[in-house]
Protein backbone atom coordinates (compact mmCIF):
# COMPACT_ATOMS: atom_id res chain seq x y z
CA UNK A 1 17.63 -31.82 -21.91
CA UNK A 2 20.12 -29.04 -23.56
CA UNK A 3 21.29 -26.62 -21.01
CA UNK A 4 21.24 -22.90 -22.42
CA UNK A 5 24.48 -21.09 -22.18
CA UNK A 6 25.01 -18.95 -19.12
CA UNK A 7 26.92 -15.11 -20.58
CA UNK A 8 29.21 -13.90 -18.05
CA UNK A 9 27.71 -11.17 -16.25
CA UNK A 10 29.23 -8.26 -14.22
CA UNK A 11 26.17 -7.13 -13.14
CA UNK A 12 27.31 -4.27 -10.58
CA UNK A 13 29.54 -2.99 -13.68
CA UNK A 14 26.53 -3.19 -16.02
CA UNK A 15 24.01 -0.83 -13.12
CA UNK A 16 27.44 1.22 -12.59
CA UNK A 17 27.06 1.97 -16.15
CA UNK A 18 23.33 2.62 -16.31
CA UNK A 19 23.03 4.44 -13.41
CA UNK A 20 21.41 1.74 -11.09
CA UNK A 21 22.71 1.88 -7.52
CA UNK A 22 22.52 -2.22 -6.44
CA UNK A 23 21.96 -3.48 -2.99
CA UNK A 24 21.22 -6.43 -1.29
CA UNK A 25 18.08 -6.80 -1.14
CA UNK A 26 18.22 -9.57 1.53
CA UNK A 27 20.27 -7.37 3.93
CA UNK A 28 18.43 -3.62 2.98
CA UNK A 29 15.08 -3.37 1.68
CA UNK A 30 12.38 -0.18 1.53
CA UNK A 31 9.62 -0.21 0.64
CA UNK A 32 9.76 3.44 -0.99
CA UNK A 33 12.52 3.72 -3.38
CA UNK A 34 14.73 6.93 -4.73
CA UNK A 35 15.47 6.49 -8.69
CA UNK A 36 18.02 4.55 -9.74
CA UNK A 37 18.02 2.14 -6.50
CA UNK A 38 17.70 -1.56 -7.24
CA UNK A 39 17.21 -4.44 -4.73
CA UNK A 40 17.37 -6.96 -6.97
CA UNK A 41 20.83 -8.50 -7.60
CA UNK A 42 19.49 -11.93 -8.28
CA UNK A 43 17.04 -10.97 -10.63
CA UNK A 44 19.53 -8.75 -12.78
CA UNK A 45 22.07 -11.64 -12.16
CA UNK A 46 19.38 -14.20 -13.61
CA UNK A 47 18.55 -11.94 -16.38
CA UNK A 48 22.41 -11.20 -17.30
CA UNK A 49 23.71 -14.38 -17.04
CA UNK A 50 20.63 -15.60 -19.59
CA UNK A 51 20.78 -12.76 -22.18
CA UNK A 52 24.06 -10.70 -21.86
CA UNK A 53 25.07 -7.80 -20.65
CA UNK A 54 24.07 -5.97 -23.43
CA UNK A 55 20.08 -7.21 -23.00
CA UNK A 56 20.66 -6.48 -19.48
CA UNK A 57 21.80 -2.64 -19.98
CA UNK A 58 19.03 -2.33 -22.18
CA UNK A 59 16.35 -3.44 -19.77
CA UNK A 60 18.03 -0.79 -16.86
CA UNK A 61 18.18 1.90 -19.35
CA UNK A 62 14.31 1.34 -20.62
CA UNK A 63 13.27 1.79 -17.00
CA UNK A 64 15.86 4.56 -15.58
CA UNK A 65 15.78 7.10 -18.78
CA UNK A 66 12.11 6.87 -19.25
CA UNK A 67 9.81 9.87 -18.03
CA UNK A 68 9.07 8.96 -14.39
CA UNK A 69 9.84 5.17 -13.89
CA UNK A 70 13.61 5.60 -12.76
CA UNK A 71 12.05 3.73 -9.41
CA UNK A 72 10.78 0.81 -10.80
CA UNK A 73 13.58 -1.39 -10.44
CA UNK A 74 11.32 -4.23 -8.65
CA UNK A 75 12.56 -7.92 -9.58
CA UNK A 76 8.66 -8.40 -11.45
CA UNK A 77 9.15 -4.89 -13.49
CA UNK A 78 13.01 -6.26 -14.72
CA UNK A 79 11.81 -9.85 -15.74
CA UNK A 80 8.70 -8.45 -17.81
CA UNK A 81 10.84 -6.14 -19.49
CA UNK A 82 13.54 -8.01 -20.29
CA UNK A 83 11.15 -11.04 -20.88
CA UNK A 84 9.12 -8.45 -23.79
CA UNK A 85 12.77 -7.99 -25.21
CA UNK A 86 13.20 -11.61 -25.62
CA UNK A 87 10.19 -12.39 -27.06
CA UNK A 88 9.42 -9.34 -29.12
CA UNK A 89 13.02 -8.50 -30.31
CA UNK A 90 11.37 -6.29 -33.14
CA UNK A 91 10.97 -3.93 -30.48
CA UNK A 92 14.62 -3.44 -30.02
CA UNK A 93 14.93 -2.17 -33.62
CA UNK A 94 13.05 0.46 -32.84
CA UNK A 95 15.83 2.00 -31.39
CA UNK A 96 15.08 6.03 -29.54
CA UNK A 97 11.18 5.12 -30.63
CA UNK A 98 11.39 2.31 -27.97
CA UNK A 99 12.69 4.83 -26.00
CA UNK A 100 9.86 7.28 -26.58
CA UNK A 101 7.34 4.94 -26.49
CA UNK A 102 8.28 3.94 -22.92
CA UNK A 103 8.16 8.00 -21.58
CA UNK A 104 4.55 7.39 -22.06
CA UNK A 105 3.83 4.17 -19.92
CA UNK A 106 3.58 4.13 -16.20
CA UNK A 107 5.92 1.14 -15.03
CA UNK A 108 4.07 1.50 -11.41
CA UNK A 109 0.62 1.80 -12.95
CA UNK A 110 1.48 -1.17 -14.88
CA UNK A 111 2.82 -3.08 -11.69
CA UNK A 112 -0.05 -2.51 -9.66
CA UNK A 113 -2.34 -3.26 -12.47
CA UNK A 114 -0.58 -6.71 -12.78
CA UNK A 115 -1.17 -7.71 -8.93
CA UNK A 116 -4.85 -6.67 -8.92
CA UNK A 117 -5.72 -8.93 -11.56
CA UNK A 118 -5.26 -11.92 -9.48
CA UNK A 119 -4.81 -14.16 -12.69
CA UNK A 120 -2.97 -17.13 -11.23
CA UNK A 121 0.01 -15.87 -13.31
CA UNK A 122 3.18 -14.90 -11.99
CA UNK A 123 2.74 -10.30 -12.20
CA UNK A 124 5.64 -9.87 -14.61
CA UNK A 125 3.67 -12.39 -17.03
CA UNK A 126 0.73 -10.75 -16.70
CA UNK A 127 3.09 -6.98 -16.85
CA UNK A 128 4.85 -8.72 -20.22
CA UNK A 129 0.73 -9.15 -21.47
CA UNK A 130 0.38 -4.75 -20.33
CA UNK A 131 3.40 -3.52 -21.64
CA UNK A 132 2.71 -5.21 -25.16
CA UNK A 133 -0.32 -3.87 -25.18
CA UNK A 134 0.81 -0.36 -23.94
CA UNK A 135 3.39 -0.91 -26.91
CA UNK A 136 0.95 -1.81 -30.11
């Protein structure tokens, strides 16, 4: 089996530049979180080191500089965007109308939504499944 190639990934340069205050989430965790604070190195690492830093800026920026989801940096939220990226990457051509289009969906609405449903599926699949259809 073919081993994708791993992008380097500076992924405290790449939050730096979006805005995103990391921390470990291991070592300092709340449950509330202040905009911009992300406790989810691994995730962002896994994501980075997969698609880029480039994918990876994109994914911080669609959730910080959206109308009221600059808090939800949780480790599902990150994979189903940057998972609808990957397999939607018409989306990304949409340019500021991605932008727009994400100022009116609720990223914690969408979250919650996800673990209520119960569906055997990991929440950012079943978030990926919402935020397509909050997208069409």
């Amino acid at each position: 089996m073919k081993r994708k190639k791993q992008h380097p990934c500076d992924i405290h340069k790449t939050a730096r530049q979006c805005g995103v205050r990391l921390y470990n989430g291991a070592r300092q965790y709340h449950k509330t979180r202040n905009a911009g604070e992300c406790f989810s190195p691994a995730t962002l690492r896994r994501i980075g080191r997969a698609h880029g830093e480039p994918h990876l800026a994109l994914v911080l920026r669609l959730i910080v500089e959206t109308e009221g989801n600059a808090a939800e940096l949780y480790a599902e939220t990150l994979a189903a965007v940057s998972s609808l990226l990957e397999h939607k990457p018409e989306l990304i051509e949409r340019g500021a109308a991605l932008f727009d289009a994400f100022d009116n969906i609720d990223l914690c609405a969408i979250r919650r939504r996800a673990h209520a449903m119960k569906c055997g599926l990991p929440a950012s699949h079943t978030m990926r499944i919402l935020l397509l259809l909050a997208l069409a």
